[in-house]
C-alpha atoms as a PDB file:
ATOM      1  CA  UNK A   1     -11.886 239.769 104.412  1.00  0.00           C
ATOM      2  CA  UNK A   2     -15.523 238.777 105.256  1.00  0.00           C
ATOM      3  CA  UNK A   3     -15.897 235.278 106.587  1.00  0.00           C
ATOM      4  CA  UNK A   4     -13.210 235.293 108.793  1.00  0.00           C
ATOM      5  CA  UNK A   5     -12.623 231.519 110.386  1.00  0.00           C
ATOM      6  CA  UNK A   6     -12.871 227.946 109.505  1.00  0.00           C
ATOM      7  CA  UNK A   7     -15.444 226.354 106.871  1.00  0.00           C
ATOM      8  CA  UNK A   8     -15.754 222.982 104.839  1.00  0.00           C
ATOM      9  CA  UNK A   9     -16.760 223.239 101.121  1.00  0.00           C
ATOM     10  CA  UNK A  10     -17.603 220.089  99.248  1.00  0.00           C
ATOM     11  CA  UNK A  11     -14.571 219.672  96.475  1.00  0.00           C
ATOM     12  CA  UNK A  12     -15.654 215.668  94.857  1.00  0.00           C
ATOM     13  CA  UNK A  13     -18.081 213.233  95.994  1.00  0.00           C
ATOM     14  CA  UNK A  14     -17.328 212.457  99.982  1.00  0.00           C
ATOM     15  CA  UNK A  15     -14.414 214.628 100.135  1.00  0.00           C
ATOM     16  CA  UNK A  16     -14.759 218.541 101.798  1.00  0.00           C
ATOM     17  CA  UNK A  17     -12.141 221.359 102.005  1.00  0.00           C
ATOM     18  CA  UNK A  18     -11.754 222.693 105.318  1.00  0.00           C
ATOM     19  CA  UNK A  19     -11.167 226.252 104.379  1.00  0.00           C
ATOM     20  CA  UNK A  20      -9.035 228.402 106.804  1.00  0.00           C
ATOM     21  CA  UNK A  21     -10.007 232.476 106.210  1.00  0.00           C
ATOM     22  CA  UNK A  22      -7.123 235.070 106.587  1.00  0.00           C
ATOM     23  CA  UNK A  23      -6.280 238.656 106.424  1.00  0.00           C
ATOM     24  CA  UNK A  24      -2.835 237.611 104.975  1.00  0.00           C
ATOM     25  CA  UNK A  25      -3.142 233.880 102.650  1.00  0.00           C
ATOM     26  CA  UNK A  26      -5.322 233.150 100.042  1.00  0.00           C
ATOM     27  CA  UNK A  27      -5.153 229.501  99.977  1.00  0.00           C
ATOM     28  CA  UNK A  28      -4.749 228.173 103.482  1.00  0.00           C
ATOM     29  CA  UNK A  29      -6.417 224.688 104.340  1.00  0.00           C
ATOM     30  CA  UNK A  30      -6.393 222.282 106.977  1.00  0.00           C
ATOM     31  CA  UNK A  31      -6.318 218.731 105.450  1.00  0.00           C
ATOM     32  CA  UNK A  32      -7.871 216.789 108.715  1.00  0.00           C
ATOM     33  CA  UNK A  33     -11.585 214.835 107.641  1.00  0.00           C
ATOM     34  CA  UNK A  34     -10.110 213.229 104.560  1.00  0.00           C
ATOM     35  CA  UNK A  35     -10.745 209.457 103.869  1.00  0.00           C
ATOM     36  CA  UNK A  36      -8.574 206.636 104.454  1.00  0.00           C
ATOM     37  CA  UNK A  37      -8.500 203.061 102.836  1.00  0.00           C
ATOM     38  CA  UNK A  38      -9.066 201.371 106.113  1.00  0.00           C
ATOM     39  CA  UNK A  39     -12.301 203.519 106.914  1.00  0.00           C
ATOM     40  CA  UNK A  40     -11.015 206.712 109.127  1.00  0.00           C
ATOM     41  CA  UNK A  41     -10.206 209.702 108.305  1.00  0.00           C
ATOM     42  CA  UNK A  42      -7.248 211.716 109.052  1.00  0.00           C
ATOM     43  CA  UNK A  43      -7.722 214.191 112.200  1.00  0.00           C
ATOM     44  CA  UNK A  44      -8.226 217.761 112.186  1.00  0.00           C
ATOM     45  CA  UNK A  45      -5.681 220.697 113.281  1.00  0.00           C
ATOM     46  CA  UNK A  46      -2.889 218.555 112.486  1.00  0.00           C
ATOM     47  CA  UNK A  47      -1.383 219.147 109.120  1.00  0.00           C
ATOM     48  CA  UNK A  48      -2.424 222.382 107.791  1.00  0.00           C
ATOM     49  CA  UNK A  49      -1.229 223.960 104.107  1.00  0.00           C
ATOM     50  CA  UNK A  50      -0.511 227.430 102.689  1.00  0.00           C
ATOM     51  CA  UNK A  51       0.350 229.978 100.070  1.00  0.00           C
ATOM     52  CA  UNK A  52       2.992 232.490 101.408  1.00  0.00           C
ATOM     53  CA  UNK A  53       2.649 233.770 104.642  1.00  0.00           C
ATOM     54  CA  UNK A  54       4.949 236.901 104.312  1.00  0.00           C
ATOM     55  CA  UNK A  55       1.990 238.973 105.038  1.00  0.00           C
ATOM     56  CA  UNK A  56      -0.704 237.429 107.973  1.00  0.00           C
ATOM     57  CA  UNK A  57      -2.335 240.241 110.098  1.00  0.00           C
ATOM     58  CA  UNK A  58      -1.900 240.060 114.206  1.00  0.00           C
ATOM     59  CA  UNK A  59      -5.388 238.318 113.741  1.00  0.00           C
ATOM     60  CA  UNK A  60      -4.320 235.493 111.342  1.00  0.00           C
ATOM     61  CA  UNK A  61      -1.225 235.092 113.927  1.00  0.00           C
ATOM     62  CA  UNK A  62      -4.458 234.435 116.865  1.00  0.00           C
ATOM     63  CA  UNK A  63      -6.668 232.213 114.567  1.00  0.00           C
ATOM     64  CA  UNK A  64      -3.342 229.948 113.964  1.00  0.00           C
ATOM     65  CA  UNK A  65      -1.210 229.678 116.975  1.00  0.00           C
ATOM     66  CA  UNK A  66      -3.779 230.030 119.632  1.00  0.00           C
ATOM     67  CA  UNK A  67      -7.065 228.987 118.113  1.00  0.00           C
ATOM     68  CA  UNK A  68      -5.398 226.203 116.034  1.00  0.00           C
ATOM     69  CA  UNK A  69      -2.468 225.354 118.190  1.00  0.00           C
ATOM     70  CA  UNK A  70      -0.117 225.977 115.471  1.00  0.00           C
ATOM     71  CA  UNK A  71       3.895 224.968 116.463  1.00  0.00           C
ATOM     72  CA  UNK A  72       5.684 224.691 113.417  1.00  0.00           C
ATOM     73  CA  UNK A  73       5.954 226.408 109.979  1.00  0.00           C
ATOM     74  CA  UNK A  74       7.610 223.789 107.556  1.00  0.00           C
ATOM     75  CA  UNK A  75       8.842 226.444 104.805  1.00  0.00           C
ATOM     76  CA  UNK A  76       9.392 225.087 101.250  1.00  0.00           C
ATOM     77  CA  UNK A  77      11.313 228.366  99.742  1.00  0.00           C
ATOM     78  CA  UNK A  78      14.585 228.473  98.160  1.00  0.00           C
ATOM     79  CA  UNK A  79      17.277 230.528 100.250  1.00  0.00           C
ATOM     80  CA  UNK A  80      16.429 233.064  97.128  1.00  0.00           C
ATOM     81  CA  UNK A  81      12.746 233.615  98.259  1.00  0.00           C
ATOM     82  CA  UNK A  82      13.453 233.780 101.961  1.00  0.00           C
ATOM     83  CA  UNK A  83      16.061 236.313 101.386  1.00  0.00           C
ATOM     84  CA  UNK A  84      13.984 238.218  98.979  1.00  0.00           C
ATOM     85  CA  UNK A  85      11.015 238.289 100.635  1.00  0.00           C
ATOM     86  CA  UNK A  86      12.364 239.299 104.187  1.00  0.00           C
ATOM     87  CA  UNK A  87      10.915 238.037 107.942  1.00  0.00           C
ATOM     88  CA  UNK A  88       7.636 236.740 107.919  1.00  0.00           C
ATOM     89  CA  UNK A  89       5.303 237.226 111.108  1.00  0.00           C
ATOM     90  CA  UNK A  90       5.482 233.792 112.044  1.00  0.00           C
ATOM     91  CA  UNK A  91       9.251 233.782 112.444  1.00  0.00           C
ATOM     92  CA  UNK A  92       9.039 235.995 115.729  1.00  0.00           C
ATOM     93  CA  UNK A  93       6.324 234.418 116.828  1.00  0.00           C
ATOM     94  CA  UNK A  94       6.795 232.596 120.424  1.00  0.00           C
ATOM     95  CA  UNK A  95       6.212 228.913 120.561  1.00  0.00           C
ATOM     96  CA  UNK A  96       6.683 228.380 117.102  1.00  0.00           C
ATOM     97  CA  UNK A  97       9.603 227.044 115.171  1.00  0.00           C
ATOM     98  CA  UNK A  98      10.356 227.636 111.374  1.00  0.00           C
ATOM     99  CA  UNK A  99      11.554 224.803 109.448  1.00  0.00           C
ATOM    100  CA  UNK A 100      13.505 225.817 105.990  1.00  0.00           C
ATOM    101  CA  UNK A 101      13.378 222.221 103.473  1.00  0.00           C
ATOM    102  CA  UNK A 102      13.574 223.883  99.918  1.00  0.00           C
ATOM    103  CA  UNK A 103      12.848 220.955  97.395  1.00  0.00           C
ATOM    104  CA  UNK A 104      14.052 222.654  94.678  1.00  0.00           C
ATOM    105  CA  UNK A 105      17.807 223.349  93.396  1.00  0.00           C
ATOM    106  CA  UNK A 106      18.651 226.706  94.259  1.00  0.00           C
ATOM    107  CA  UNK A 107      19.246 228.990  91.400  1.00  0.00           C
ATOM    108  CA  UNK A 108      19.413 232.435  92.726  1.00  0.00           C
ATOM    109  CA  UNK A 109      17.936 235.420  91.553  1.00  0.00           C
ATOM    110  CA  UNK A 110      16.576 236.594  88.236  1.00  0.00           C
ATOM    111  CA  UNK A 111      19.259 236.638  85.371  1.00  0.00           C
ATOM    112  CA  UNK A 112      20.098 235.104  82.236  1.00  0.00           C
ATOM    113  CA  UNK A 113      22.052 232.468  83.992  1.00  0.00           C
ATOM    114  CA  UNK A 114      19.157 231.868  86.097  1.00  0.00           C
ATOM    115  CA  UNK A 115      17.071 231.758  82.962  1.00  0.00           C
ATOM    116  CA  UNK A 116      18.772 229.121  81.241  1.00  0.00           C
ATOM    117  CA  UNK A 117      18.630 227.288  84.063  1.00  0.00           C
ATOM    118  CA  UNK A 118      15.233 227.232  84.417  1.00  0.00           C
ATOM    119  CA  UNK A 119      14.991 225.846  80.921  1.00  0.00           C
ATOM    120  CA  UNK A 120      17.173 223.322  81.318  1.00  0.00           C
ATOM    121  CA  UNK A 121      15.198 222.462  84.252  1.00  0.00           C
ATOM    122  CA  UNK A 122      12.112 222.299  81.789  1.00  0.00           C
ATOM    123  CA  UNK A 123      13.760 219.782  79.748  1.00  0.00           C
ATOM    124  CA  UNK A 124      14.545 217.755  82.841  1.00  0.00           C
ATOM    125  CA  UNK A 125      10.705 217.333  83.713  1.00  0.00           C
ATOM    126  CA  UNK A 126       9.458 216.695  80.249  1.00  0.00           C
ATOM    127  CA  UNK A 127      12.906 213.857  80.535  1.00  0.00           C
ATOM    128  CA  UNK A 128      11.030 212.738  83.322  1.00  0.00           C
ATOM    129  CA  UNK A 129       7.608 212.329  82.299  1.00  0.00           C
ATOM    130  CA  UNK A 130       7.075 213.604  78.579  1.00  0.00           C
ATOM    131  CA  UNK A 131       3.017 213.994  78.758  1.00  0.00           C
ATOM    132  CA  UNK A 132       2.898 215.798  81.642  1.00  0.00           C
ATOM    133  CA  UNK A 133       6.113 218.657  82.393  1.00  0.00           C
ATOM    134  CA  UNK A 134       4.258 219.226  85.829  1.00  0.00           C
ATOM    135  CA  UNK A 135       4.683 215.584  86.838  1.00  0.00           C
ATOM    136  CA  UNK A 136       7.668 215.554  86.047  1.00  0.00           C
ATOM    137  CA  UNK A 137       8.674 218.283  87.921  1.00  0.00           C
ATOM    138  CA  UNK A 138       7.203 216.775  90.966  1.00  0.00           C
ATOM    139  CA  UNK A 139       9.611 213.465  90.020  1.00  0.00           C
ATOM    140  CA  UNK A 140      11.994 216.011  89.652  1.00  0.00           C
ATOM    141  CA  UNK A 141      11.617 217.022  94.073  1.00  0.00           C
ATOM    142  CA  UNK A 142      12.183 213.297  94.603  1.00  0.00           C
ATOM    143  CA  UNK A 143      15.250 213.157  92.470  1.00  0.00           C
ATOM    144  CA  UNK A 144      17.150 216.237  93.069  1.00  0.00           C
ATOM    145  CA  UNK A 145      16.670 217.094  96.621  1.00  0.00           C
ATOM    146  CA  UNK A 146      15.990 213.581  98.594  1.00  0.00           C
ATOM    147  CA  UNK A 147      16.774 214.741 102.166  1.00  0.00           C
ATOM    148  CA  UNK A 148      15.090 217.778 101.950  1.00  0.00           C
ATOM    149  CA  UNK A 149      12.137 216.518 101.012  1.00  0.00           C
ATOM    150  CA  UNK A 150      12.396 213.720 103.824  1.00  0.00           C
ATOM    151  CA  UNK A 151      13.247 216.558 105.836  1.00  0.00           C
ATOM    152  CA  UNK A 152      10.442 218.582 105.403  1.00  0.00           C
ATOM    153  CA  UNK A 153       7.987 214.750 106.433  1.00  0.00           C
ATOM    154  CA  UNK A 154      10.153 214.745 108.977  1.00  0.00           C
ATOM    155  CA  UNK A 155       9.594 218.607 110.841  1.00  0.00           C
ATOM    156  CA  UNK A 156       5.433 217.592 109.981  1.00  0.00           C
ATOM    157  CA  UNK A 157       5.725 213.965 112.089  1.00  0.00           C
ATOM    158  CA  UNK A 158       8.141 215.429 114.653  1.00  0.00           C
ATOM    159  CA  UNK A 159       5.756 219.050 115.380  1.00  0.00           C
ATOM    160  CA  UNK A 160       4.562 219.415 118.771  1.00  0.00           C
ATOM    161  CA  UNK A 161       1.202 220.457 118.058  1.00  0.00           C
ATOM    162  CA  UNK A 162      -0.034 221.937 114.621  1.00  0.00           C
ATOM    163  CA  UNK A 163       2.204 221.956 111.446  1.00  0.00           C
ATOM    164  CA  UNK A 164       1.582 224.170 108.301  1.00  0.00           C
ATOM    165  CA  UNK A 165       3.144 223.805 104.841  1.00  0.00           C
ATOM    166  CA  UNK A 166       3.883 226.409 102.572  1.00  0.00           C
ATOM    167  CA  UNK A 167       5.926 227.846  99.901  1.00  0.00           C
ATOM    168  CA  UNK A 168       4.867 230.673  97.848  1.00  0.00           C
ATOM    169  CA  UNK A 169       1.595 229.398  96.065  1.00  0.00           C
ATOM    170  CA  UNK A 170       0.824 226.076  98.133  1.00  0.00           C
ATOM    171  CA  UNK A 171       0.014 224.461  95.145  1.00  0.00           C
ATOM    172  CA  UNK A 172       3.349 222.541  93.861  1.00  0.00           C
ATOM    173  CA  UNK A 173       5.836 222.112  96.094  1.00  0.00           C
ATOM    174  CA  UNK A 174       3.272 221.943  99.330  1.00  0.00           C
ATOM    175  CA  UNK A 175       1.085 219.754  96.975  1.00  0.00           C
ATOM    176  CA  UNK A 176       4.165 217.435  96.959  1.00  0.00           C
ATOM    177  CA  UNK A 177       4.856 217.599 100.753  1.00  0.00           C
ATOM    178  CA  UNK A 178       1.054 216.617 101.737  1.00  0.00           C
ATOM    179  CA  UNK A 179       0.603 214.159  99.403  1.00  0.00           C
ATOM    180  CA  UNK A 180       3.646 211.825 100.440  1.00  0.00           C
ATOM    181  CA  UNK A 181       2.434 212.521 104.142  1.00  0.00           C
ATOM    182  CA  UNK A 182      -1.485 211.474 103.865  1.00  0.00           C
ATOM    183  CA  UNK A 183      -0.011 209.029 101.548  1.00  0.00           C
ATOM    184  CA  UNK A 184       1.597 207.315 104.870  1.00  0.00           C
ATOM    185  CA  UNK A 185      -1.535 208.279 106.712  1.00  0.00           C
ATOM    186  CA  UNK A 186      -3.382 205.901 104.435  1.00  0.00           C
ATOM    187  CA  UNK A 187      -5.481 208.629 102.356  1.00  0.00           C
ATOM    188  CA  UNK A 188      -7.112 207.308  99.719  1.00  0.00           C
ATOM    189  CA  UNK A 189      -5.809 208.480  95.964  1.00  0.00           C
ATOM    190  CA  UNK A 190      -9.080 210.133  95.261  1.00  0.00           C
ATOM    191  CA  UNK A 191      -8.840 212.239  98.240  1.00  0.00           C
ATOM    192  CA  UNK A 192      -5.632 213.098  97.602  1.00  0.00           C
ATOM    193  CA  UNK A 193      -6.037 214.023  94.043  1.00  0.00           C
ATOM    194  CA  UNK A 194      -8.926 216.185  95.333  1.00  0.00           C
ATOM    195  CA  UNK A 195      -7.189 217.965  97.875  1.00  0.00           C
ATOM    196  CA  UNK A 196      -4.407 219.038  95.348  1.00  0.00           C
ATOM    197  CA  UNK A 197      -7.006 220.336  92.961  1.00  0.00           C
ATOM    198  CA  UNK A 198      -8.930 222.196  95.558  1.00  0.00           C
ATOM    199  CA  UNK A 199      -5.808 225.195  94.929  1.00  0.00           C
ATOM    200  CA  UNK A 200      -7.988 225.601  91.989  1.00  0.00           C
ATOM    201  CA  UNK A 201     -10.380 227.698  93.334  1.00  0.00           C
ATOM    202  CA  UNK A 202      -8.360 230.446  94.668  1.00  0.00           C
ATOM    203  CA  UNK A 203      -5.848 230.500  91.478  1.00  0.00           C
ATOM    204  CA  UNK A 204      -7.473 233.527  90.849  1.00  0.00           C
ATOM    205  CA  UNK A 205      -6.525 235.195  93.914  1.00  0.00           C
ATOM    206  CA  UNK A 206      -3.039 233.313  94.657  1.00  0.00           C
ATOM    207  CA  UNK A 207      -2.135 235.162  90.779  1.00  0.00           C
ATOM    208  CA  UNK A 208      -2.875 238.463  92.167  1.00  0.00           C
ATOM    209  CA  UNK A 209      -1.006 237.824  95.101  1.00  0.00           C
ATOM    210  CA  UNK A 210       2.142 236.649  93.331  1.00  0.00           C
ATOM    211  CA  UNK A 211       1.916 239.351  90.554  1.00  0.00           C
ATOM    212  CA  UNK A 212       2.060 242.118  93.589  1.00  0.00           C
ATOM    213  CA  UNK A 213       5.411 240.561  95.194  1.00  0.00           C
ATOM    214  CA  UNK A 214       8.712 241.734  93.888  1.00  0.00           C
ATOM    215  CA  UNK A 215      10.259 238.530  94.000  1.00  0.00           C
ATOM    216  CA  UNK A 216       7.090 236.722  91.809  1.00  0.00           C
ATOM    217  CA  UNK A 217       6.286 239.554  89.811  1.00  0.00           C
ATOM    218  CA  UNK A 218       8.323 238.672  86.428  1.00  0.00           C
ATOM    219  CA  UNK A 219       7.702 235.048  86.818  1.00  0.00           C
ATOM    220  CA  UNK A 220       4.503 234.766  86.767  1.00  0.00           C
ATOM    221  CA  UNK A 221       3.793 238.136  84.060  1.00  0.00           C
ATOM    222  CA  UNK A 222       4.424 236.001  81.617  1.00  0.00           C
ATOM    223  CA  UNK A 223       2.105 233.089  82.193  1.00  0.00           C
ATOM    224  CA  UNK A 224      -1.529 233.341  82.848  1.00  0.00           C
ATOM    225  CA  UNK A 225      -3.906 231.867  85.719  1.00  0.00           C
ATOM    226  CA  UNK A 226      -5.100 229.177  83.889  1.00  0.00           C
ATOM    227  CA  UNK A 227      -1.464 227.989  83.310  1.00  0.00           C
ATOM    228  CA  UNK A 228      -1.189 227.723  87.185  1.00  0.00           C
ATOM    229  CA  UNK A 229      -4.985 225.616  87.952  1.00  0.00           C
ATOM    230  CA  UNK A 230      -3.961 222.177  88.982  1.00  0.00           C
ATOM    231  CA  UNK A 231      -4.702 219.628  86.950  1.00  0.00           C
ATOM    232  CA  UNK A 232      -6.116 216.407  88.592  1.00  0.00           C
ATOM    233  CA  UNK A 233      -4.250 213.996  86.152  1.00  0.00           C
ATOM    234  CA  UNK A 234      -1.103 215.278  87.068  1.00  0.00           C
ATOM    235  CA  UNK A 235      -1.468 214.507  90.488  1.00  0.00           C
ATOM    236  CA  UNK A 236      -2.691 210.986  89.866  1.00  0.00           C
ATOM    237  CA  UNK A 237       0.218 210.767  87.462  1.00  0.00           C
ATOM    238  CA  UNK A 238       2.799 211.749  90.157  1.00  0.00           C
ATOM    239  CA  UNK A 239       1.201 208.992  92.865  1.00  0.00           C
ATOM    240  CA  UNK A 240       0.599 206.006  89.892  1.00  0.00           C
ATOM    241  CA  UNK A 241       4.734 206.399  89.121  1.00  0.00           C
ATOM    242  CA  UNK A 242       5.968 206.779  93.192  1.00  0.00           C
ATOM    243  CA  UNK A 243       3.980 203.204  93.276  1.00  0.00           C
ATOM    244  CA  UNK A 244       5.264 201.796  89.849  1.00  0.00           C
ATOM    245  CA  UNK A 245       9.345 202.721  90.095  1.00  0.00           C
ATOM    246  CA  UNK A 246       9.415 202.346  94.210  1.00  0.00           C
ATOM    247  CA  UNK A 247       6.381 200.714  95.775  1.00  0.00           C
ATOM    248  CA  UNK A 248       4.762 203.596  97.028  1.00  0.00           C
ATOM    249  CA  UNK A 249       5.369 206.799  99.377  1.00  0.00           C
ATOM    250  CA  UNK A 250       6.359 204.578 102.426  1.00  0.00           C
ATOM    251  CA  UNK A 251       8.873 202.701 100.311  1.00  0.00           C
ATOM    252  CA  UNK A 252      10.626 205.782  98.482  1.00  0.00           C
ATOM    253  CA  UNK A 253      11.083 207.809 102.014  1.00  0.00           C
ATOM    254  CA  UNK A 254      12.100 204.873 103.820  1.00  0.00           C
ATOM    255  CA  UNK A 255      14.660 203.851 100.778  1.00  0.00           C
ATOM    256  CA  UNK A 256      15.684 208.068 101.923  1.00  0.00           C
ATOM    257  CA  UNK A 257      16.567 207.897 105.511  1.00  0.00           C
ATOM    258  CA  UNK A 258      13.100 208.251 106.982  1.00  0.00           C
ATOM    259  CA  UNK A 259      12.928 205.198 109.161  1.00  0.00           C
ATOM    260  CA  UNK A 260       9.871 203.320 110.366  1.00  0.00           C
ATOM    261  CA  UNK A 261      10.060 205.087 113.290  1.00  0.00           C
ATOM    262  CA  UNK A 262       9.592 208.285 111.445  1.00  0.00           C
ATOM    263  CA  UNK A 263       6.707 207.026 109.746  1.00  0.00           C
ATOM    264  CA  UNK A 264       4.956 205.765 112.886  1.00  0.00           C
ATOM    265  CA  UNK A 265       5.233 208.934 114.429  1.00  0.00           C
ATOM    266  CA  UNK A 266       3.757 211.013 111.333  1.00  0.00           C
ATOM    267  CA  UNK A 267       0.692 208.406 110.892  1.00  0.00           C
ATOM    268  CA  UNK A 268       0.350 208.804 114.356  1.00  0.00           C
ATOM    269  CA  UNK A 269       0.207 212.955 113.902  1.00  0.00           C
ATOM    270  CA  UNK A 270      -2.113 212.363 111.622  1.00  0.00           C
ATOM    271  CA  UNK A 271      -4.328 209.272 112.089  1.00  0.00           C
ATOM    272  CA  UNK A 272      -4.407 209.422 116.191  1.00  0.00           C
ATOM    273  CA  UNK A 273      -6.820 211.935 117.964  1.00  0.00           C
ATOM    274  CA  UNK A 274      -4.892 210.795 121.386  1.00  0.00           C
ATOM    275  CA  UNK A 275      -0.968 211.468 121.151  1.00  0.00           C
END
């Protein structure tokens, strides 16, 4: 890949996309620079986010953990994917520590059991938020796996140095992940909402990626890229109904076991350039 490194893009007025470059991800971005309400921005080299990172070349593994100061991998994947997809690089890495939180229900492997599952589980979101099934899948994290989602804040606020989030295309699941944490960081909605859409540009190659893995493959055959752009409404959707049925981000994870202490310690990950 040409470009190797780090580069900002602009995505919406006064928000950029600090684009990381890698043999082995498609859609790997470090979320530091973005706005907050109070006037700052959140701090670079931080809080980083991914696609999957099954396949990162010994120079991705540099750029990371020694250029970035990488520490922590917080993994989003069902048991399922793990298993499937084998040992990642990162896992035998030295220094850093992997951090399994899947925020979905675990439903095994492809079959016709699994199938009607994940139709059922289509019904559930549209349950949850009729004009929009992707927002109501996100409600759906929230609802069905609590502690795993605190968990996941949790491994971010409690990382020694960097953090990165990832499950297979970055865009749902990790979507979810960083936008409760620069939610407590103080992030304003727009930038949020922009950051989410950003996976937008590299649908393209994120498709491609998934459609070559095994474990993907039949999955995503059957939809198209355009089915998998992020939509900014949905986004906006999922932050407007956190604030309407619990008072926000701070108030659903706290109402979840992550305590105030918690949350000090991930604004201060993310809002502090001395820790």
């Amino acid at each position: 890949m040409s470009g190797r490194g780090w580069h900002r893009r602009r995505s919406c007025e006064n928000t950029h996309v600090a684009w990381i470059d890698l043999d082995g991800a498609v859609n790997v971005r470090d979320v530091g620079g973005l706005p907050t309400t109070d006037g700052g921005e959140t701090v670079p080299g931080r809080l980083l986010r991914a696609d999957n990172l099954q396949n990162l070349s010994p120079a991705d593994i540099e750029q990371l953990v020694h250029n970035i100061g990488l520490t922590t991998v917080v993994d989003l994947r069902s048991a399922f994917e793990l298993a499937s997809e084998g040992p990642a690089p990162l896992d035998s890495t030295p220094g850093v520590r992997h951090a399994h939180h899947s925020i979905v229900p675990e439903v095994g492997g492809v079959s016709e059991v699994v199938a009607t599952a994940l139709l059922a589980r289509r019904e559930e979101d549209l349950r949850r938020y009729p004009n929009d099934r992707w927002c109501g899948h996100y409600l759906g994290y929230l609802e069905e796996r609590p502690h795993e989602v605190t968990g996941a804040m949790r491994s971010i606020a409690r990382s020694g140095g960097a953090a990165i989030v990832h499950c297979a295309a970055g865009k749902d699941r990790t979507g979810v992940i960083v936008a409760l944490a620069l939610s407590v960081a103080g992030v304003t909605e727009e930038a949020i909402v922009a950051d989410y859409v950003a996976t937008g540009e590299r649908a393209r190659p994120i498709y491609e990626r998934l459609l070559a893995s095994p474990t993907y493959h039949d999955d995503i055959s059957r939809s198209s890229v355009e089915s998998h752009v992020p939509r900014p409404e949905t986004m906006a959707r999922f932050l407007t109904v956190v604030e309407a049925r619990h008072g926000g981000a701070r108030n659903w994870l706290a109402a979840n076991g992550f305590t105030a202490e918690d949350q000090s310690f991930l604004y201060a990950k993310l809002r502090n350039y001395t820790r």
